[in-house]
C-alpha atoms as a PDB file:
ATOM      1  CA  UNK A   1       9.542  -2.812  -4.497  1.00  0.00           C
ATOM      2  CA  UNK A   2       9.459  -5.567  -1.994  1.00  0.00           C
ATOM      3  CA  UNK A   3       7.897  -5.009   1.959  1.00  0.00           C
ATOM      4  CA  UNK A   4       8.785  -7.979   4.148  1.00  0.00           C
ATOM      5  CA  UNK A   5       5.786  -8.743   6.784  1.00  0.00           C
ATOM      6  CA  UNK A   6       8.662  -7.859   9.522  1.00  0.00           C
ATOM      7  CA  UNK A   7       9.115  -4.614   8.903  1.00  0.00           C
ATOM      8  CA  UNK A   8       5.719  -3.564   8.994  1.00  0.00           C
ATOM      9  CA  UNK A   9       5.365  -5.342  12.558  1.00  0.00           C
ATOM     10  CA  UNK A  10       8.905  -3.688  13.499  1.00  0.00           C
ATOM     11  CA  UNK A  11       7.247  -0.214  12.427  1.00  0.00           C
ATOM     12  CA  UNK A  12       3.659  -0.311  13.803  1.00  0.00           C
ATOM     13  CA  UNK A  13       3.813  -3.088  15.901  1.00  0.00           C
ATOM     14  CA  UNK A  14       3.055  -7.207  16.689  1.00  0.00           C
ATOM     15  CA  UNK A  15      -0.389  -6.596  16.477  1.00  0.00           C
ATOM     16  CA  UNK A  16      -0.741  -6.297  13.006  1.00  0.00           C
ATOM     17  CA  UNK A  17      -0.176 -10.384  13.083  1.00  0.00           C
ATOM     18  CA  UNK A  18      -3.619 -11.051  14.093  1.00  0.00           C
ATOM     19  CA  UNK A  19      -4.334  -9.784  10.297  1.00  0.00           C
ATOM     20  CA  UNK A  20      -1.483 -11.683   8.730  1.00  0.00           C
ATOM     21  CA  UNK A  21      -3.920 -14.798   7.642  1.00  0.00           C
ATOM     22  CA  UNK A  22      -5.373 -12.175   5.292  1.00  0.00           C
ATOM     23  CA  UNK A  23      -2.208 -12.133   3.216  1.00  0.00           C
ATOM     24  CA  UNK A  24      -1.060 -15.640   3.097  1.00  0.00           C
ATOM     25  CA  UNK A  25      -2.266 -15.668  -0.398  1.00  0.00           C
ATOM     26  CA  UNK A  26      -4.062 -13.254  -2.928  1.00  0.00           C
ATOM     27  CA  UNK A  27      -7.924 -13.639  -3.500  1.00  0.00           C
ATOM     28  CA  UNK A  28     -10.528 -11.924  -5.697  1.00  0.00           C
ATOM     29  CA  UNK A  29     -12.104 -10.476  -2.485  1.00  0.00           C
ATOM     30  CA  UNK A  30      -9.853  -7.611  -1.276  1.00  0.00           C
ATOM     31  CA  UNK A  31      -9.143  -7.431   2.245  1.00  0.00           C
ATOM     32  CA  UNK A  32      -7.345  -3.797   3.266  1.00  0.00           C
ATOM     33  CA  UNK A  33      -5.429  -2.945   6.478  1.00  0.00           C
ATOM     34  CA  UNK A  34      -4.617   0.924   6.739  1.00  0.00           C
ATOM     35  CA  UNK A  35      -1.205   2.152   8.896  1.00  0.00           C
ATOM     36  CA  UNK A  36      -0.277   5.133  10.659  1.00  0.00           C
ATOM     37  CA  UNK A  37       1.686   6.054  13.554  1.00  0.00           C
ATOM     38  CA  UNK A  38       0.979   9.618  13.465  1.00  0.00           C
ATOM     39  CA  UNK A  39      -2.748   9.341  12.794  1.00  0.00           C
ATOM     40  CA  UNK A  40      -4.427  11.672  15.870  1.00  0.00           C
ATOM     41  CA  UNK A  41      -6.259   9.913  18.759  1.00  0.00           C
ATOM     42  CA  UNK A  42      -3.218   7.177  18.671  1.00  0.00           C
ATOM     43  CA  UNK A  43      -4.917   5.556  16.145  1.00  0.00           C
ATOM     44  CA  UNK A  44      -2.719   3.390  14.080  1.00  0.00           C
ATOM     45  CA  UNK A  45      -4.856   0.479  11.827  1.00  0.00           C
ATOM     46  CA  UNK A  46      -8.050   0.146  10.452  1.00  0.00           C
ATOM     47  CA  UNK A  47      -8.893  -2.865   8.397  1.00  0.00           C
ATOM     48  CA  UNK A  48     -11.801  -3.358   5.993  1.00  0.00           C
ATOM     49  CA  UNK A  49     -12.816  -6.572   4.401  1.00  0.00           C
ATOM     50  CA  UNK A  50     -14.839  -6.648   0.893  1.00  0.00           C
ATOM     51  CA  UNK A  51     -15.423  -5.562  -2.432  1.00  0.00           C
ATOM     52  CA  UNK A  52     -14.121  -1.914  -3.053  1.00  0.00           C
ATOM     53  CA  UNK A  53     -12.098  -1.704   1.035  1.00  0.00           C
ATOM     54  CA  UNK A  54      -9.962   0.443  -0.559  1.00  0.00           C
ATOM     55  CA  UNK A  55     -12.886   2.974  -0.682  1.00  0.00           C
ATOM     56  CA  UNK A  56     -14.546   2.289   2.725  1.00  0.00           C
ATOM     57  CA  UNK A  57     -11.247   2.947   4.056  1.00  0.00           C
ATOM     58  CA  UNK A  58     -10.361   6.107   2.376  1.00  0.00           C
ATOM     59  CA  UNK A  59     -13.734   7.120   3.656  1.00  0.00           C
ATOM     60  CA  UNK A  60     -12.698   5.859   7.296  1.00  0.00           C
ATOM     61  CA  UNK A  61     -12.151   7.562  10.709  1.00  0.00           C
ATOM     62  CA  UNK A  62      -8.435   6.818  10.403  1.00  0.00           C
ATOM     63  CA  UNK A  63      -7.902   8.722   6.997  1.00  0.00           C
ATOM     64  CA  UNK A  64      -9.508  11.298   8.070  1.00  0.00           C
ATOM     65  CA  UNK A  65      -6.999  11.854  10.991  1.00  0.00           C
ATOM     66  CA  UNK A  66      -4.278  11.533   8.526  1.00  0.00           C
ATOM     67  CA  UNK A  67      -5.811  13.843   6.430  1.00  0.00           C
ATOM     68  CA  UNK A  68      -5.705  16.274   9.682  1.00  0.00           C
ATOM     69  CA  UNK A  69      -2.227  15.368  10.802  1.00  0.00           C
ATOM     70  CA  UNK A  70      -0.804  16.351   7.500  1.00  0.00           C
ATOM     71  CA  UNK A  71      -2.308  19.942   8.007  1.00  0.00           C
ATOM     72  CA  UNK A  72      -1.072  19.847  10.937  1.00  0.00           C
ATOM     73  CA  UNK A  73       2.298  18.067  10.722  1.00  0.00           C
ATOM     74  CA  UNK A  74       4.848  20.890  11.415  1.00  0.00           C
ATOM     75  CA  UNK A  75       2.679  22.268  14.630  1.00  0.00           C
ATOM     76  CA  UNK A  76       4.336  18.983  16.018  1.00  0.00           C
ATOM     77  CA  UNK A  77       7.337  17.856  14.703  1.00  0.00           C
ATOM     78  CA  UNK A  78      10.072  20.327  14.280  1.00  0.00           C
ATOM     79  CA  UNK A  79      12.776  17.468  12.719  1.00  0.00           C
ATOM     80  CA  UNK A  80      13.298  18.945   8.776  1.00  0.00           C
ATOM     81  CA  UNK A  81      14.345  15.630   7.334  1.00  0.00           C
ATOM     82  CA  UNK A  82      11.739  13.524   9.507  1.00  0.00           C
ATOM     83  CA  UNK A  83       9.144  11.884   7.191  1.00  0.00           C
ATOM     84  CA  UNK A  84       5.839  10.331   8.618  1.00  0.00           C
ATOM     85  CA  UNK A  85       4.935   6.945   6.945  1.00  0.00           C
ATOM     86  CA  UNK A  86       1.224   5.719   5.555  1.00  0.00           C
ATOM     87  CA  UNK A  87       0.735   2.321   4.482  1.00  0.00           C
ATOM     88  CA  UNK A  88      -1.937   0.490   3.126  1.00  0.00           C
ATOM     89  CA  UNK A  89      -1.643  -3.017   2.820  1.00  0.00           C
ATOM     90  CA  UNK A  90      -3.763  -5.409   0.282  1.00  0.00           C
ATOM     91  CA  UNK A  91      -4.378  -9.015  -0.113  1.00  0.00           C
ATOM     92  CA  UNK A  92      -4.300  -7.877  -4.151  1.00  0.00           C
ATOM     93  CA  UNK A  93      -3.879  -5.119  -6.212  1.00  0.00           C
ATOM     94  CA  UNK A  94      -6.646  -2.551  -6.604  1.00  0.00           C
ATOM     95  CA  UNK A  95      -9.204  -2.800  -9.436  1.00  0.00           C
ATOM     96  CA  UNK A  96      -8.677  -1.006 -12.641  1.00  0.00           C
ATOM     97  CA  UNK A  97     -12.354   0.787 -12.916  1.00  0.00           C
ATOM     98  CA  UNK A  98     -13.230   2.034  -8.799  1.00  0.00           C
ATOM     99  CA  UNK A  99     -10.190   1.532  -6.487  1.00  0.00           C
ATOM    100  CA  UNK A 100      -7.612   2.827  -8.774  1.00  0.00           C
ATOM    101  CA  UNK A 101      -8.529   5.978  -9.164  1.00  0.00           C
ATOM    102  CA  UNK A 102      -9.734   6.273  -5.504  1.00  0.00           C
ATOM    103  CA  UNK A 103      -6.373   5.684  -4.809  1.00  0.00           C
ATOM    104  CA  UNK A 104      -5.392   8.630  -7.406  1.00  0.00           C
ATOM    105  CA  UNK A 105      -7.369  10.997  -6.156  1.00  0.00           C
ATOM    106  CA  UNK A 106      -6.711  10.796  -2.647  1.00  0.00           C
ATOM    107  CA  UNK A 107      -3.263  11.775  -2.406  1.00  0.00           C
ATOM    108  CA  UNK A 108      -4.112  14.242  -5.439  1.00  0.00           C
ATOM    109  CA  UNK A 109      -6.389  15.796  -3.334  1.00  0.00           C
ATOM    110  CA  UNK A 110      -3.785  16.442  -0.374  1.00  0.00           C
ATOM    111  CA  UNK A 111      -1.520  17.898  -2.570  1.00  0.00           C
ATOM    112  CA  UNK A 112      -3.678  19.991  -3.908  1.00  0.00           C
ATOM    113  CA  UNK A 113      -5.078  21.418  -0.363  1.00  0.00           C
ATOM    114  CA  UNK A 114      -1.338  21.087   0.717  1.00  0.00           C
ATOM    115  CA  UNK A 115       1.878  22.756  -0.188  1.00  0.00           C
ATOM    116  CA  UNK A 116       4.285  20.689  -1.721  1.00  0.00           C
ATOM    117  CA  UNK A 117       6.687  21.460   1.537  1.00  0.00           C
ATOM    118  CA  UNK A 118       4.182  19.490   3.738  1.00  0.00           C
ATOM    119  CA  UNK A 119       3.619  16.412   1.386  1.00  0.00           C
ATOM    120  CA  UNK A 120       7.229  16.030   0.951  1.00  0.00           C
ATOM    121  CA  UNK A 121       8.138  15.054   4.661  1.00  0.00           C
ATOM    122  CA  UNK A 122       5.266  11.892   3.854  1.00  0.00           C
ATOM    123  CA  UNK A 123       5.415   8.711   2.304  1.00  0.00           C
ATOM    124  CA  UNK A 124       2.517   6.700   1.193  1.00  0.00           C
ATOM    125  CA  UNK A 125       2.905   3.002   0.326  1.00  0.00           C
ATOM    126  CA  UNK A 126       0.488   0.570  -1.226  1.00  0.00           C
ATOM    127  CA  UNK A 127       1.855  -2.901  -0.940  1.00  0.00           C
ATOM    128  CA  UNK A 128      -0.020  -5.903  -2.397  1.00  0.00           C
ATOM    129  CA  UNK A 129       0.402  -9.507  -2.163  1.00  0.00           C
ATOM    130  CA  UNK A 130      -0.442 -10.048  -5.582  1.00  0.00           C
ATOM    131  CA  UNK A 131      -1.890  -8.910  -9.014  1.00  0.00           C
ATOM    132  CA  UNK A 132      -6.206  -8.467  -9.612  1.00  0.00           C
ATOM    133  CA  UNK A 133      -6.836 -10.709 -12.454  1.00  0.00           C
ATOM    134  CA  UNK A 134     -10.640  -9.744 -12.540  1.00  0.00           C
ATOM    135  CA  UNK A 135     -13.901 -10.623 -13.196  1.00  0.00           C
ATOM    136  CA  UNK A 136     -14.720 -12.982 -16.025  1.00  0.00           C
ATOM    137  CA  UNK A 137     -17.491 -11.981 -17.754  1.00  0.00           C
ATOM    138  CA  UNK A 138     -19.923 -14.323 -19.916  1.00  0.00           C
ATOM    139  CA  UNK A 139     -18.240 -13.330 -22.824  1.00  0.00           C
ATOM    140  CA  UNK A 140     -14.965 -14.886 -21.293  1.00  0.00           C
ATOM    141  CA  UNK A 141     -12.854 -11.553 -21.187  1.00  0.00           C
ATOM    142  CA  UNK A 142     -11.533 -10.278 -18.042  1.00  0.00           C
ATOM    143  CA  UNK A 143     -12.810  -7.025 -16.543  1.00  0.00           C
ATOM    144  CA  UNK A 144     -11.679  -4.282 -13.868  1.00  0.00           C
ATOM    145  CA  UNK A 145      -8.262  -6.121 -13.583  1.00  0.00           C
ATOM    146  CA  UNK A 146      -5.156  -4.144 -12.674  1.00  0.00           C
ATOM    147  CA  UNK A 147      -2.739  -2.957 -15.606  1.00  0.00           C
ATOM    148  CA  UNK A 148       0.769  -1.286 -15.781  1.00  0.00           C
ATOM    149  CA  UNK A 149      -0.599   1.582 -16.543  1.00  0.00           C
ATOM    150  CA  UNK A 150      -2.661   1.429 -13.614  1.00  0.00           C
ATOM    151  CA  UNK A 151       0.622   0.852 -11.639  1.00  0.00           C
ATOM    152  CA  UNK A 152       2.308   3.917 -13.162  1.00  0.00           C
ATOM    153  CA  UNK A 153      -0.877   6.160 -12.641  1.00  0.00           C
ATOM    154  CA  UNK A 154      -0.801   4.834  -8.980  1.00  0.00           C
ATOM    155  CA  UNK A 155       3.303   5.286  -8.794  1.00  0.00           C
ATOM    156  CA  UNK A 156       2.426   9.337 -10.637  1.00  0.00           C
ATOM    157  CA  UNK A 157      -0.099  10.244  -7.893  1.00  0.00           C
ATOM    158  CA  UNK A 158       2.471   9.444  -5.142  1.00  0.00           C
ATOM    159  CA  UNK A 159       1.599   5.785  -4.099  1.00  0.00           C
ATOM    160  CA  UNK A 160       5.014   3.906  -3.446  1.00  0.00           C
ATOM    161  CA  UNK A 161       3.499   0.449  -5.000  1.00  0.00           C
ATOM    162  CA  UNK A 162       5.286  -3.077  -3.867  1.00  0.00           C
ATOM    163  CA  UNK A 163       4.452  -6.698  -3.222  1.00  0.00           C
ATOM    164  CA  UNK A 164       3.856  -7.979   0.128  1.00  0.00           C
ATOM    165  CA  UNK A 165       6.011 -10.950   1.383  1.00  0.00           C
ATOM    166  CA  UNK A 166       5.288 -12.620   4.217  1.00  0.00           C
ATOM    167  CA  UNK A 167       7.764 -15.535   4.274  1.00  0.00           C
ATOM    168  CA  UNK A 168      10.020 -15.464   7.169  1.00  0.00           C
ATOM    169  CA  UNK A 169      13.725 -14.535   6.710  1.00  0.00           C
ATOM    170  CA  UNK A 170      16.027 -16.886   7.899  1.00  0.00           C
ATOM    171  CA  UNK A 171      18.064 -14.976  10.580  1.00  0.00           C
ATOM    172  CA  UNK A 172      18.382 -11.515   9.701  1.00  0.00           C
ATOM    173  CA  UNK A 173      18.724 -12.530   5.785  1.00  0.00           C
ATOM    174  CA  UNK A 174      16.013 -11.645   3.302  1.00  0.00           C
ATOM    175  CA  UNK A 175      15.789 -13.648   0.253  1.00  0.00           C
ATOM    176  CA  UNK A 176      14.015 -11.145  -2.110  1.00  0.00           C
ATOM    177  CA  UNK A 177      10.838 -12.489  -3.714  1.00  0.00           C
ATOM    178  CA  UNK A 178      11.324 -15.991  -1.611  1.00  0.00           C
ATOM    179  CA  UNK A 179       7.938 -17.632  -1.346  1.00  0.00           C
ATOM    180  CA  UNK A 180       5.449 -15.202  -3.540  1.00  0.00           C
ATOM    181  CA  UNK A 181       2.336 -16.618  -5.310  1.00  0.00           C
ATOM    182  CA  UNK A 182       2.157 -16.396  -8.860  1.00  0.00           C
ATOM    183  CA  UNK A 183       0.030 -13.254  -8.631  1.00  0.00           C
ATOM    184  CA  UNK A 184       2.448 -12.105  -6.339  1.00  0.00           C
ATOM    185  CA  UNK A 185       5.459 -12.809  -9.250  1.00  0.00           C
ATOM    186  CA  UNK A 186       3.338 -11.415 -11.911  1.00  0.00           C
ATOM    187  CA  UNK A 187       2.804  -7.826  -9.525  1.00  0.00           C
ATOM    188  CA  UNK A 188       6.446  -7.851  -8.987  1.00  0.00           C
ATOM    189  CA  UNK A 189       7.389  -7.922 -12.838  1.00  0.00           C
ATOM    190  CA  UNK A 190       4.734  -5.463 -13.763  1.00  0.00           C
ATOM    191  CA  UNK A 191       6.119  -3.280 -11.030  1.00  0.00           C
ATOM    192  CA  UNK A 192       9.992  -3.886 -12.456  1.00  0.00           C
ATOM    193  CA  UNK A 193       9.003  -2.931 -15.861  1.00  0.00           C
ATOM    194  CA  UNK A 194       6.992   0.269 -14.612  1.00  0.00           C
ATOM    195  CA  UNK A 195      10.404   1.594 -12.741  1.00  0.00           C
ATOM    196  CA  UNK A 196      12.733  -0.064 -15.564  1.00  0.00           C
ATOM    197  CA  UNK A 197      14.986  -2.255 -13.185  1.00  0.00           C
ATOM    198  CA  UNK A 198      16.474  -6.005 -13.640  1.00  0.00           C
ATOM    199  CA  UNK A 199      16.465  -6.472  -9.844  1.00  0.00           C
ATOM    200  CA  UNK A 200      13.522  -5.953  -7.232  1.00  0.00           C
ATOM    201  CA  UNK A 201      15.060  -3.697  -3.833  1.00  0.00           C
ATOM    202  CA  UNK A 202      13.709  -4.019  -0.147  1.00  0.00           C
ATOM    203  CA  UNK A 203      11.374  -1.239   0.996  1.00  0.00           C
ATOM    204  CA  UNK A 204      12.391  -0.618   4.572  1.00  0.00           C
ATOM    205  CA  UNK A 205      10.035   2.005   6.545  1.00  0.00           C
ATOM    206  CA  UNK A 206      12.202   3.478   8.870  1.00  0.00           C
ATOM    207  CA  UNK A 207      14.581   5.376   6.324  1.00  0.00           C
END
């Protein structure tokens, strides 16, 4: 439930570090980068800046071409076991009352256009750097933040959710949860009590 920085540049490539200032810390203001490799056109980021960029960019150009390239996954790729890899990456955790269940029902919808069969050989993963706290209102409560339960809808619809680290490894060592803001530890131990484990694990993308 932990994705290191490095192995999202090892997977898509060095120039997602022109975005890595984004993710330093968390903020209120949500700042989105969306990865694919197998996106059509060679497309393989989009990033969207703002309130709600989880919306704009399940709206974009480049989830549309996923969208296609799961239709038409096996008309290319003839490996059984191989699995194509979507990740969207978040300065914080989606908000409770709009991006969560944007979030829900866009993998919802693919499975319900596609057969189970093609959805299987995909993985989707939302990692955050840390947890939405939300708006304070004028009565002083705190609106639209993220819950566990949004983490377990998000986890139900197919969403592989983790925190973002971005401190680097010393050799080829990675101390798990070295370096994460406090939003960062609170996402984490939300996360652990959603999947009922002591210990976070490493999310590697290529297996």
């Amino acid at each position: 439930m932990l994705l290191h920085w490095r192995q999202l540049t090892n997977y898509y490539g060095d120039e997602l570090n022109a975005h890595l200032g984004h993710f330093h810390t968390p903020g209120q203001t949500t700042y989105g980068l969306l990865c694919c490799r197998f996106a059509q056109e060679h497309t393989r980021l989009m990033a969207s800046q703002g309130e709600h960029s989880e919306e704009r960019l399940l709206q974009s150009l480049l989830w549309r071409q996923i969208e296609r390239t799961v239709q038409a996954w096996y008309s290319f790729n003839t490996d059984e076991r191989a699995k194509a890899v979507v990740t969207l990456v978040l300065n914080r955790s989606p908000c409770h009352s709009r991006c969560v269940p944007a979030l829900f029902d866009a993998l919802n919808h693919l499975q319900y256009n596609f057969s189970k069969r093609f959805f299987d050989h995909w993985r989707f993963i939302l990692a955050c750097r840390g947890a939405y706290q939300g708006k304070v209102t004028d009565a002083g409560f705190y609106e639209h933040s993220t819950t566990t339960r949004d983490l377990q809808r998000l986890e139900d619809a197919g969403w592989q959710v983790c925190v973002l680290q971005t401190t680097t490894p010393v050799g080829n060592t990675f101390d798990l949860g070295e370096g994460l803001p406090p939003g960062g530890q609170a996402l984490l131990q939300g996360l652990m009590n959603v999947k009922n484990v002591s210990r976070p694990s490493l999310i590697r993308l290529d297996g």
